[in-house]
Protein backbone atom coordinates (compact mmCIF):
# COMPACT_ATOMS: atom_id res chain seq x y z
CA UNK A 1 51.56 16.31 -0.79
CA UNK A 2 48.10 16.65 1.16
CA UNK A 3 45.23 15.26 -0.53
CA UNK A 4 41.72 18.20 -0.06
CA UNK A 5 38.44 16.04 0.76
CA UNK A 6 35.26 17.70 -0.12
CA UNK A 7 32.04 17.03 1.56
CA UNK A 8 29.23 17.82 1.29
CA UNK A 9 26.41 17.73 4.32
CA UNK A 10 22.85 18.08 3.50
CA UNK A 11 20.30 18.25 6.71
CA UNK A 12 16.15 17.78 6.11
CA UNK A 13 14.11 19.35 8.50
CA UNK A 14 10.26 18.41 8.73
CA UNK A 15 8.13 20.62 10.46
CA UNK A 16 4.18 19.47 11.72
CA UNK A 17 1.93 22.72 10.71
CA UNK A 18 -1.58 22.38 12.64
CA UNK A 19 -4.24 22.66 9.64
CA UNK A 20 -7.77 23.52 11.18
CA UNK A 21 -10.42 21.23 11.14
CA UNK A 22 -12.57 22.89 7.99
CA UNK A 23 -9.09 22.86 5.43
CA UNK A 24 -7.99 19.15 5.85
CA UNK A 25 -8.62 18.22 2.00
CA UNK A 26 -8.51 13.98 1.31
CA UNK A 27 -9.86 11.91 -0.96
CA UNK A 28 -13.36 9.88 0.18
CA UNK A 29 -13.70 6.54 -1.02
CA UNK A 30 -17.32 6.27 -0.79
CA UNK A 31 -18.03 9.49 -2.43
CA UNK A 32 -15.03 8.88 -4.59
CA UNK A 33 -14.03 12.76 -4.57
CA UNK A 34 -11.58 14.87 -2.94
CA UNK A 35 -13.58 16.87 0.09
CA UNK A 36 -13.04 18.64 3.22
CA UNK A 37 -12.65 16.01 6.19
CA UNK A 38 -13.68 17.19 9.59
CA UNK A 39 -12.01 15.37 12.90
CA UNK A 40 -14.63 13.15 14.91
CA UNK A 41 -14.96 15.84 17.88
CA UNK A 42 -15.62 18.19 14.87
CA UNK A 43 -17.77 16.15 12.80
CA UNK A 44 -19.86 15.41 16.12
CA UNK A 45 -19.83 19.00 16.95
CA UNK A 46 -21.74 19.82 13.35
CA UNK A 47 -24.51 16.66 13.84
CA UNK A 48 -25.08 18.06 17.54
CA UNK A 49 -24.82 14.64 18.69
CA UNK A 50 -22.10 12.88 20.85
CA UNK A 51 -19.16 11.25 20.03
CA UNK A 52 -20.82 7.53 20.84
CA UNK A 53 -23.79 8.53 18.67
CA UNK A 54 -21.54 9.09 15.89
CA UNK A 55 -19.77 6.28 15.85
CA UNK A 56 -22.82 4.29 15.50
CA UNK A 57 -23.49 5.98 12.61
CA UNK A 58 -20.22 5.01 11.03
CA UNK A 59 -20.80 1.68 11.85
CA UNK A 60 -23.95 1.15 10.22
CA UNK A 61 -22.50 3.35 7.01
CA UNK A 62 -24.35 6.79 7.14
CA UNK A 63 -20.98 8.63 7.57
CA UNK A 64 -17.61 8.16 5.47
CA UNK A 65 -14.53 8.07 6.97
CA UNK A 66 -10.94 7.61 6.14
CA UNK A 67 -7.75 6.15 8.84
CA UNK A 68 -5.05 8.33 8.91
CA UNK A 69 -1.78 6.81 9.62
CA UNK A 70 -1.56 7.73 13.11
CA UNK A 71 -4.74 5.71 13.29
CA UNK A 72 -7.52 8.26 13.88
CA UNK A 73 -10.30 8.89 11.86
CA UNK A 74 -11.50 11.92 9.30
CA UNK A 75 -14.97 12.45 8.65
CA UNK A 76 -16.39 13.13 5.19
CA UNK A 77 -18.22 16.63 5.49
CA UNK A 78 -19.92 15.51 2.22
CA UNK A 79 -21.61 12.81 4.07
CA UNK A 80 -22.45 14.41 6.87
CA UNK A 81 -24.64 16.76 4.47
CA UNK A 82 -26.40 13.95 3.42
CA UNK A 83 -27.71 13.19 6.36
């Protein structure tokens, strides 16, 4: 007498969807709300300034940012408002 083995196979698929700049949503810990977060070429783009300039002024704490995991940096559009 044969003995029937049941499987069962489940596959996951993940799939990377490009969101533009203006609809990336994240919370801001310095504002300590959920708003839009622009890229730094983006966020640049908006002051008129360079890249360089901006990053001086998220050294000295005029813009927010947040790390994502792949290690680059979202700009609060809240704080760029502000300024």
């Amino acid at each position: 007498m044969k003995k029937r083995l049941r499987m069962k196979i489940t596959t996951v698929r993940e799939r990377t969807v490009k969101v533009p700049d203006a609809l990336i949503r994240a919370h801001c810990p310095s504002c300590n709300l959920e708003v839009e977060m622009f890229t730094s070429a983006h966020a640049a783009k908006i002051l008129q300034v360079s890249v360089a300039e901006l990053s001086h002024l998220i050294a000295i704490g005029q813009v927010h940012t947040i790390e994502t995991i792949s290690g680059s940096l979202l700009v609060c559009k809240d704080s760029l408002l502000l300024r």
